[in-house]
Protein backbone atom coordinates (compact mmCIF):
# COMPACT_ATOMS: atom_id res chain seq x y z
CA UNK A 1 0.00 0.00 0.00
CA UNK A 2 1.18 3.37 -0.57
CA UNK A 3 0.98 4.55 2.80
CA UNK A 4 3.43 1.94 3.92
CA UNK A 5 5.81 3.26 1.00
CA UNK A 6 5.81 6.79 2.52
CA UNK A 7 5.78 5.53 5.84
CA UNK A 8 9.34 3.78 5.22
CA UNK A 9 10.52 7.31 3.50
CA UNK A 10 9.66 9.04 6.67
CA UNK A 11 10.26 11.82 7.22
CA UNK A 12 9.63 13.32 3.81
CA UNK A 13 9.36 16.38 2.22
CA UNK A 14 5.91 17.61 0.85
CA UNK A 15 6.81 17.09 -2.69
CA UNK A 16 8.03 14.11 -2.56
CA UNK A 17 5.18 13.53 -1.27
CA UNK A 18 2.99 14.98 -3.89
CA UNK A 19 5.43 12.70 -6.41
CA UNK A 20 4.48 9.40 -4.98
CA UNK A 21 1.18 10.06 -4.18
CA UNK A 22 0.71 10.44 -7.90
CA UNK A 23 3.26 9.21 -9.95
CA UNK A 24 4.58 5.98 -7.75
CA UNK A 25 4.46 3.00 -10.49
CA UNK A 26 2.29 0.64 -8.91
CA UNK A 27 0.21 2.95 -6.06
CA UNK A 28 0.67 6.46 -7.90
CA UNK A 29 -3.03 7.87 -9.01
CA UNK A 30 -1.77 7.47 -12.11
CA UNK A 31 -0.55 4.14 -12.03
CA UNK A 32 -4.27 2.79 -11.32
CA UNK A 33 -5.46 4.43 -14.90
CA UNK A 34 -6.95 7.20 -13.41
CA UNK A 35 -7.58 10.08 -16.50
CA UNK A 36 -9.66 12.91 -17.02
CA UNK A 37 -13.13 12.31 -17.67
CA UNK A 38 -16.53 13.15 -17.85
CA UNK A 39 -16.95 10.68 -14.96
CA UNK A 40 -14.08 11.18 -13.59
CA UNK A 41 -12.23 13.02 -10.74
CA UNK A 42 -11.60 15.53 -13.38
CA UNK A 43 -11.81 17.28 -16.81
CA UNK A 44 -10.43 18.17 -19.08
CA UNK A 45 -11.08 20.76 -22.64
CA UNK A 46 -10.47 17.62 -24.87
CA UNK A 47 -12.57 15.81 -22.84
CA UNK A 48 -15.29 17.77 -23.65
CA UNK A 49 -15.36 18.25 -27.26
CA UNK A 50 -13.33 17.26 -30.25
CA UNK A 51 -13.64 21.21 -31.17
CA UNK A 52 -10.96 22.11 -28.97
CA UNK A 53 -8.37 19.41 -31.12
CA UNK A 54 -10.00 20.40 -34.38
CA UNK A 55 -8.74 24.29 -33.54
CA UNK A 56 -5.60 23.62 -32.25
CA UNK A 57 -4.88 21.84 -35.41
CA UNK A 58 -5.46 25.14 -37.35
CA UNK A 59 -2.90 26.54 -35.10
CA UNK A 60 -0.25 23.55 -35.33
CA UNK A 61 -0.88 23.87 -39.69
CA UNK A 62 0.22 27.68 -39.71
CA UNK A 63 3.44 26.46 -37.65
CA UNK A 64 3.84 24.06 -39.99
CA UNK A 65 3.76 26.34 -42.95
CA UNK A 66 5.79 28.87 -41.19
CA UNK A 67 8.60 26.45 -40.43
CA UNK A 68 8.31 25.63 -44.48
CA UNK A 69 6.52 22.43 -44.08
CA UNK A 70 9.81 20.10 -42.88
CA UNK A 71 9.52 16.69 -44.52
CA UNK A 72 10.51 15.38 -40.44
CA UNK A 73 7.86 17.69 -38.65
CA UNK A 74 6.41 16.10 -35.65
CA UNK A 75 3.19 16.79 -33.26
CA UNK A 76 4.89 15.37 -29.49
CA UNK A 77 2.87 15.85 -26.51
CA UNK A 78 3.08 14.98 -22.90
CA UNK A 79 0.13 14.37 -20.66
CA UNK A 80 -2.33 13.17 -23.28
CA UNK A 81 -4.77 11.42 -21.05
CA UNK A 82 -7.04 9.22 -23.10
CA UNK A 83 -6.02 10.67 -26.18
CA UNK A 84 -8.80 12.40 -27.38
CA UNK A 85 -6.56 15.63 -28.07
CA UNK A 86 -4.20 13.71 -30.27
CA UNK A 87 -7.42 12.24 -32.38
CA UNK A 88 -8.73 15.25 -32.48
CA UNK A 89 -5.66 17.51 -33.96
CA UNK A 90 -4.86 14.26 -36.35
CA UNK A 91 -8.48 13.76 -37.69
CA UNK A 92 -9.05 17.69 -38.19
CA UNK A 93 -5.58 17.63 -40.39
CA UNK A 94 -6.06 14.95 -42.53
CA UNK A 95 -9.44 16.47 -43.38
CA UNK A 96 -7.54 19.61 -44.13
CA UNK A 97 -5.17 17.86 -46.35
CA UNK A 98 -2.21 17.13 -43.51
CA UNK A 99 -0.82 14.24 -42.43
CA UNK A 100 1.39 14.71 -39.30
CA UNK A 101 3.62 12.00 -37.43
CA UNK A 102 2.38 12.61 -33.72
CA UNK A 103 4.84 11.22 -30.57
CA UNK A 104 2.94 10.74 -27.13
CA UNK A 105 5.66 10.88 -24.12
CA UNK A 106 3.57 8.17 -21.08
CA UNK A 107 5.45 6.75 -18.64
CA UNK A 108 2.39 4.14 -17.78
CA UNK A 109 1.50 1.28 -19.69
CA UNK A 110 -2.28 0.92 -18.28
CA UNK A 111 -2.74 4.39 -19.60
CA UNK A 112 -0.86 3.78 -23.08
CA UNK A 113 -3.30 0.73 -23.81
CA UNK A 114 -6.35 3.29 -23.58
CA UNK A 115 -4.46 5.57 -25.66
CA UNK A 116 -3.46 2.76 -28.60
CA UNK A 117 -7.35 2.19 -28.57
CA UNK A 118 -8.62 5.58 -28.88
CA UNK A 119 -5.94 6.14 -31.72
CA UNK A 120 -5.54 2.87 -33.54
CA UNK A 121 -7.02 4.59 -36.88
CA UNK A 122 -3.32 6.15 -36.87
CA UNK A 123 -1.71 4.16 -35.50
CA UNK A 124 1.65 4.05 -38.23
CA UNK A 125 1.65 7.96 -37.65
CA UNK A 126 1.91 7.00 -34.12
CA UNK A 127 5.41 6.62 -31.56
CA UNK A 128 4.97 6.30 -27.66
CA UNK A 129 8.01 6.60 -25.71
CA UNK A 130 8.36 6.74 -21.73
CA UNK A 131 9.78 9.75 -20.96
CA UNK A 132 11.59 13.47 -22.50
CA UNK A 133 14.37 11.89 -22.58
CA UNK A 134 13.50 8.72 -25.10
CA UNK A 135 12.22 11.73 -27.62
CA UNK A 136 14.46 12.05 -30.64
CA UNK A 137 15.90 15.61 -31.34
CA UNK A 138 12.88 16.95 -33.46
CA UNK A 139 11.46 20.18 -35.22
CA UNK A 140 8.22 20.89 -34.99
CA UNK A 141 5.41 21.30 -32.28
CA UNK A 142 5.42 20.50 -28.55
CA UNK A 143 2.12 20.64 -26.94
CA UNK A 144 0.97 19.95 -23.53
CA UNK A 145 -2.64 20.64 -21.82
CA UNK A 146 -2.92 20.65 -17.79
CA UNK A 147 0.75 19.11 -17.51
CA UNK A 148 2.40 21.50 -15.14
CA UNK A 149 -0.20 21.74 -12.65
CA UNK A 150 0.55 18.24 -12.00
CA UNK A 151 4.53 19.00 -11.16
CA UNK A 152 5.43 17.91 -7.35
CA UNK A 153 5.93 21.11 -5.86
CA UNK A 154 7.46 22.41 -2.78
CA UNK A 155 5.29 24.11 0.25
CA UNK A 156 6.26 26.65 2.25
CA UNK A 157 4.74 28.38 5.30
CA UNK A 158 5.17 31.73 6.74
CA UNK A 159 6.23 31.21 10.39
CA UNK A 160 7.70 34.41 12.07
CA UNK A 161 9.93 36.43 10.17
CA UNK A 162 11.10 32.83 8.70
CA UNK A 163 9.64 30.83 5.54
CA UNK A 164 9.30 27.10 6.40
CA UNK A 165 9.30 24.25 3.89
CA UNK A 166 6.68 21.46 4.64
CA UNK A 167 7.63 18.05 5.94
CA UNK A 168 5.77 15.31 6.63
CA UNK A 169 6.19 12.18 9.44
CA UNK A 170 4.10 9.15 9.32
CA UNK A 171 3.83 7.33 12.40
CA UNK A 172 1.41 4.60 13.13
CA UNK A 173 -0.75 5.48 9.70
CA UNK A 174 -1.16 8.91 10.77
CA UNK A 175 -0.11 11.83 8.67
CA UNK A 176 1.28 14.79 10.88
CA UNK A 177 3.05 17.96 9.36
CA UNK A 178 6.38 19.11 10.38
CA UNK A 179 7.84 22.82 9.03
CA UNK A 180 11.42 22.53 7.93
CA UNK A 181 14.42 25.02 6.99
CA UNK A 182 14.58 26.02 3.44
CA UNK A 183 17.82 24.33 1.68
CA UNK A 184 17.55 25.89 -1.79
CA UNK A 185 18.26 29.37 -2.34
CA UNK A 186 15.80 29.68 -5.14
CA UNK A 187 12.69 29.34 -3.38
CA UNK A 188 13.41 32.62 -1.18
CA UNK A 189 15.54 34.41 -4.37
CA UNK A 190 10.98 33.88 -5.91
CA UNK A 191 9.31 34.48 -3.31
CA UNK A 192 11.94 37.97 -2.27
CA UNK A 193 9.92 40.45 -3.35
CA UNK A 194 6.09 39.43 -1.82
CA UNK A 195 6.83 37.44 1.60
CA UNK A 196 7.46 40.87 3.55
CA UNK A 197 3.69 41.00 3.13
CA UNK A 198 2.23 37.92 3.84
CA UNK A 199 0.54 37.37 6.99
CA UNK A 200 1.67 34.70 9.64
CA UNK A 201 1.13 31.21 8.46
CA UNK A 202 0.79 32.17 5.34
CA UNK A 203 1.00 29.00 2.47
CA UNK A 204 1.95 28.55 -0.99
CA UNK A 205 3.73 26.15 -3.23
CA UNK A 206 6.75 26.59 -5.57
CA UNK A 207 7.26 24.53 -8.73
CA UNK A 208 11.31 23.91 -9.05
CA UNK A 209 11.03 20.70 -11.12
CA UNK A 210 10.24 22.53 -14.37
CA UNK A 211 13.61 24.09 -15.07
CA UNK A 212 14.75 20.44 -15.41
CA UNK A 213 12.04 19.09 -17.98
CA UNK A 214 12.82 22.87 -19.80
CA UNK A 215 16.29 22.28 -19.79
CA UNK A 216 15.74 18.89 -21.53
CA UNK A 217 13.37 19.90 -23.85
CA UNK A 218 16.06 22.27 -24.96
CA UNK A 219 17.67 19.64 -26.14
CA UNK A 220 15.28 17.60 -27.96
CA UNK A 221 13.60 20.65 -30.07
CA UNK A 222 15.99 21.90 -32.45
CA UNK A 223 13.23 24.42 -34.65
CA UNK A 224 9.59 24.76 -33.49
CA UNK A 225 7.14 25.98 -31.25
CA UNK A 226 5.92 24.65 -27.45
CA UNK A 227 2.57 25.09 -26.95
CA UNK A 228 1.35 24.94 -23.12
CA UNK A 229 -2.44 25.41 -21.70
CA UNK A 230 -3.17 25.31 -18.17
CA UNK A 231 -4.61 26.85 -15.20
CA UNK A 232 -2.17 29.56 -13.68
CA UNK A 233 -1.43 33.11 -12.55
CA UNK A 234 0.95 35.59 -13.31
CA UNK A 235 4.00 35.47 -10.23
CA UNK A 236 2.72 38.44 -8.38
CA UNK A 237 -1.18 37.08 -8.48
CA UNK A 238 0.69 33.67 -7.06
CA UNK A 239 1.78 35.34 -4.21
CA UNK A 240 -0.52 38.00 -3.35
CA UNK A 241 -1.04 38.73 0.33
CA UNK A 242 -4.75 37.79 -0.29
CA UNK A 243 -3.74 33.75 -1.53
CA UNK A 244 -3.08 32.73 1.80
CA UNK A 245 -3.76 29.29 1.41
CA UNK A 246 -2.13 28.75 -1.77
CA UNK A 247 -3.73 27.37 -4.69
CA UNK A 248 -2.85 23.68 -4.03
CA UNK A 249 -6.22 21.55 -4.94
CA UNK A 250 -7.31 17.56 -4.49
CA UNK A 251 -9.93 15.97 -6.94
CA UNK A 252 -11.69 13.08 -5.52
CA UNK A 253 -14.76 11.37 -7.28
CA UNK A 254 -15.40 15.03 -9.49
CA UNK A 255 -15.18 17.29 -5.67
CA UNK A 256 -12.71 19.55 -4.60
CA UNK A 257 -10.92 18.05 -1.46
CA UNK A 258 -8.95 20.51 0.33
CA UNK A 259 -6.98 18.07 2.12
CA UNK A 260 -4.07 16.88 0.09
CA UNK A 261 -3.87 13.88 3.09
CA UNK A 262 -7.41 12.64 2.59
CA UNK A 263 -6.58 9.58 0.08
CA UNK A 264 -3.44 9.36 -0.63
CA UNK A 265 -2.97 7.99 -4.22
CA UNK A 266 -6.59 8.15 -5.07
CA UNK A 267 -7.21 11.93 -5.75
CA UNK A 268 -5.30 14.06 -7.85
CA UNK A 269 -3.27 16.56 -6.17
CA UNK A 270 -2.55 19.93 -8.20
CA UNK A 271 -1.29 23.14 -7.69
CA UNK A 272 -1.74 26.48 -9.98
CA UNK A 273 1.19 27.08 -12.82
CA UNK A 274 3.32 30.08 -12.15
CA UNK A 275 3.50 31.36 -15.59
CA UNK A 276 5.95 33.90 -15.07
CA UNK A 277 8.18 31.08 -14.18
CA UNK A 278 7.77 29.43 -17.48
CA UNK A 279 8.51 32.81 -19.10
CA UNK A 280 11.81 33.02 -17.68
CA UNK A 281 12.84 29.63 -18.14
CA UNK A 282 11.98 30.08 -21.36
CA UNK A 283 14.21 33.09 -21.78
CA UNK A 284 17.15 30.72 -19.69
CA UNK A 285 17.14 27.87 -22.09
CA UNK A 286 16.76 29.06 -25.36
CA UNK A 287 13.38 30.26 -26.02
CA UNK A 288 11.32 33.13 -27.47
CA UNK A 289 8.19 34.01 -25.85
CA UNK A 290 5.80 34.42 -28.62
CA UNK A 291 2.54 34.92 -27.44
CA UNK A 292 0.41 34.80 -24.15
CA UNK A 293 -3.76 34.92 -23.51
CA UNK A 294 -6.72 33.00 -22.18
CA UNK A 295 -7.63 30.23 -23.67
CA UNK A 296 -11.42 31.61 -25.00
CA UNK A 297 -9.52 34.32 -26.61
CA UNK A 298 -7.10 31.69 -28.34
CA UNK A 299 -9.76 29.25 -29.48
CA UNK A 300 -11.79 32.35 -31.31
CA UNK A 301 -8.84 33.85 -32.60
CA UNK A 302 -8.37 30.62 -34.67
CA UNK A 303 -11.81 30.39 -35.73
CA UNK A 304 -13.37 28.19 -33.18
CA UNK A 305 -16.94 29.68 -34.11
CA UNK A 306 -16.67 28.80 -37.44
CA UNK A 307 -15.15 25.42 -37.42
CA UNK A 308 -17.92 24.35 -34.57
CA UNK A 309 -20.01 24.13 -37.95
CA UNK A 310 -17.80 21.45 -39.74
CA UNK A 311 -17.25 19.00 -36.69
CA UNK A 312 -20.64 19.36 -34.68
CA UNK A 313 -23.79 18.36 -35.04
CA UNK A 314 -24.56 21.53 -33.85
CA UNK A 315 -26.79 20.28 -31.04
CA UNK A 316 -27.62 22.32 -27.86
CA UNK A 317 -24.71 20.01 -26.17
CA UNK A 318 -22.58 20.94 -28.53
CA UNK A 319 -23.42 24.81 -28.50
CA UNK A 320 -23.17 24.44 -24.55
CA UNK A 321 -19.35 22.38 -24.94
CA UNK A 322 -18.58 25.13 -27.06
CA UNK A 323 -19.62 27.94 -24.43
CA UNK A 324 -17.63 25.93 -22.01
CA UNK A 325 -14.11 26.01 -23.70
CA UNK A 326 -14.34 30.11 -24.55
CA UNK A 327 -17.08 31.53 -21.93
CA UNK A 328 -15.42 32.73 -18.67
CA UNK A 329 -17.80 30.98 -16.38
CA UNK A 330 -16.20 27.64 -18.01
CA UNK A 331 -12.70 27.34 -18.64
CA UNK A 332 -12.43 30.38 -21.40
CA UNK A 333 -10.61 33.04 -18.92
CA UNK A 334 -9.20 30.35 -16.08
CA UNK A 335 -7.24 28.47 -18.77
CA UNK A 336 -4.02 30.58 -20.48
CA UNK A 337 -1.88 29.24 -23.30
CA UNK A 338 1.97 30.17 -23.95
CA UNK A 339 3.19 29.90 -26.95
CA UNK A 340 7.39 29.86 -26.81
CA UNK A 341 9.81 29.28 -29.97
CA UNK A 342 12.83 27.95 -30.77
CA UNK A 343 13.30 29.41 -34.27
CA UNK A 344 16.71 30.12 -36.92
CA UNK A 345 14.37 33.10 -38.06
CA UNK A 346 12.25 35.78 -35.92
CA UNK A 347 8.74 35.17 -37.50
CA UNK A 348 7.10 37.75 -39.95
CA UNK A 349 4.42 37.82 -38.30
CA UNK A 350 2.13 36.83 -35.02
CA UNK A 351 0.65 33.87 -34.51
CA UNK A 352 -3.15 33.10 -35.58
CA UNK A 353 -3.93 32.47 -31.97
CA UNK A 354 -3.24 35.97 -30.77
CA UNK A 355 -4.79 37.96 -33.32
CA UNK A 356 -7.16 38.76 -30.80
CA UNK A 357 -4.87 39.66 -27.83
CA UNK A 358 -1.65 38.53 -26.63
CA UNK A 359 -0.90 39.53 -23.40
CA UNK A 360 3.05 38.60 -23.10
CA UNK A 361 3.62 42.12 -21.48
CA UNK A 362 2.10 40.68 -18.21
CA UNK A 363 4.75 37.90 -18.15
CA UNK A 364 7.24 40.74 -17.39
CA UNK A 365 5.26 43.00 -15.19
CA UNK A 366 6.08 42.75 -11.44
């Protein structure tokens, strides 16, 4: 049992934690096949209509003719959950005349298998691999939906005039917190200029783990574009005074579970996506930040009205999946997508996606 696993890593840090509790390889949340779903814990935008593929498709064919079609393009992404996304984008294409070679990075096999059946229409356009570091150097698109939220993270507490990192002891099957000195530098060098103003026992979480997977990614993209959706805030949001409690959230059987000790490896644990952070890691490993807005303004910038008509029915549950992906009350203003480059040549022009609004200049406010 899991429990028994952290139990015999005790004492333990709170995101190493967070690491097992979802990622161990037999007891991890995702190791039992757990993936977003109508029925779910969770969901997803591709869960909830093929739309959403169909119009980042348009998005991932102007890269492709602005990188001057490459005979080797590729379509990887990371965190494809049942695969509906990857469907989606590949069944829009071919309809527009494009036939794209798409690499899924999924480090479990139970998930895989319900991938291979969702996609085995394409299946010779289709490579699996188990992790960043299996994907061949590559030019073309990198694409990831609700991936960083699901980073381990570190948590800190306000105690005093010091900032505490979050430990945890099991003893006996009980799960008691214990607050720690900070080792790494880093976490106060982020958290500098807001901490002064945070009240006692204040809580939030810091990502560190996604310099490394940038760093490595780096590596594998030689020309192209990484494409990231997710649910975040700007750094200074993050850390405002008023976010006392973080943004660190549990799904359990579709309900919000504030208590990230309630079921160990049966919930999802999340936190929000410092997007500020990605910005400048961006900027650190090679990267130009091309564009930056909410998702609803993304999806209509690339036509997401019009091509409703060509791959809906056009039913009221399709009009109301549609509301949900670009309306604020659904995931429209709470999603963002960042668009970063690794190009030989500044582009011409701005992306489709932005024609609307890009809001990069937020990324460097303070």
């Amino acid at each position: 049992m899991l429990l028994d696993v952290l139990a015999r890593e005790s004492p333990l840090a709170f995101e190493r934690y967070m690491e097992l509790c979802l990622y161990h390889p037999e007891y991890g949340y995702y190791a039992r096949g757990n993936l977003p779903s109508k029925k779910g814990d969770y969901i997803t935008s591709p869960c909830i209509h093929k739309i959403f593929g169909a119009t980042l498709a348009c998005q991932i064919i102007e890269i492709y003719e602005l990188l001057k079609k490459p005979e080797d393009f590729l379509i990887v992404e990371v965190g494809a959950g049942q695969g509906f996304l990857a469907n989606d984008i590949l069944e829009y294409s071919e309809k527009k005349g494009y036939t794209f070679n798409y690499l899924i990075i999924e480090p479990f096999s139970i998930i895989r298998e319900t991938q291979e059946k969702t996609l085995l229409k394409f299946k010779s356009r289709m490579k699996w691999v188990k992790s960043l570091e299996e994907v061949p150097k590559f030019k073309g698109v990198f694409l990831s939906n609700e991936l960083f939220d699901s980073f381990p993270v570190k948590l800190i507490q306000k105690n005093g005039r010091k900032i505490n990192e979050v430990w945890i002891e099991i003893k006996n099957g009980n799960i008691k917190e214990v607050l720690e000195e900070i080792e790494n530098d880093r976490i106060l060098e982020i958290i500098e200029p807001y901490y002064s103003f945070w009240k006692e026992n204040y809580r939030t979480e810091i990502c560190l783990r996604i310099e490394d997977f940038y760093k490595v990614l780096s590596e594998k993209l030689e020309e192209g574009f990484v494409i990231t959706i997710d649910y975040g805030y700007l750094r200074q949001d993050y850390y405002s005074p008023e976010r006392d409690k973080g943004t660190l959230l549990c799904y359990y059987k579709h309900r919000i579970v504030d208590d990230p000790y309630f079921k160990p490896g049966e919930m999802d644990i999340t936190s929000h996506v410092d997007f500020t952070s990605l910005r400048e890691l961006g900027e650190k490993y090679g990267f130009l930040n091309i564009g930056f807005t909410q998702q609803g303004s993304f999806l209509v910038s690339l036509g997401i009205n019009e091509i409703f008509y060509e791959v809906s029915e056009r039913s009221w549950k399709d009009m109301e999946a549609l509301k949900f992906l670009i309306f604020p009350e659904g995931l429209g203003s709470s999603h963002w997508v960042l668009i970063q480059a690794k190009l030989k040549e500044k582009p011409e022009k701005g992306l489709k996606g932005f024609s609307l609004s890009n809001r990069i200049y937020l990324l460097y406010t303070t």
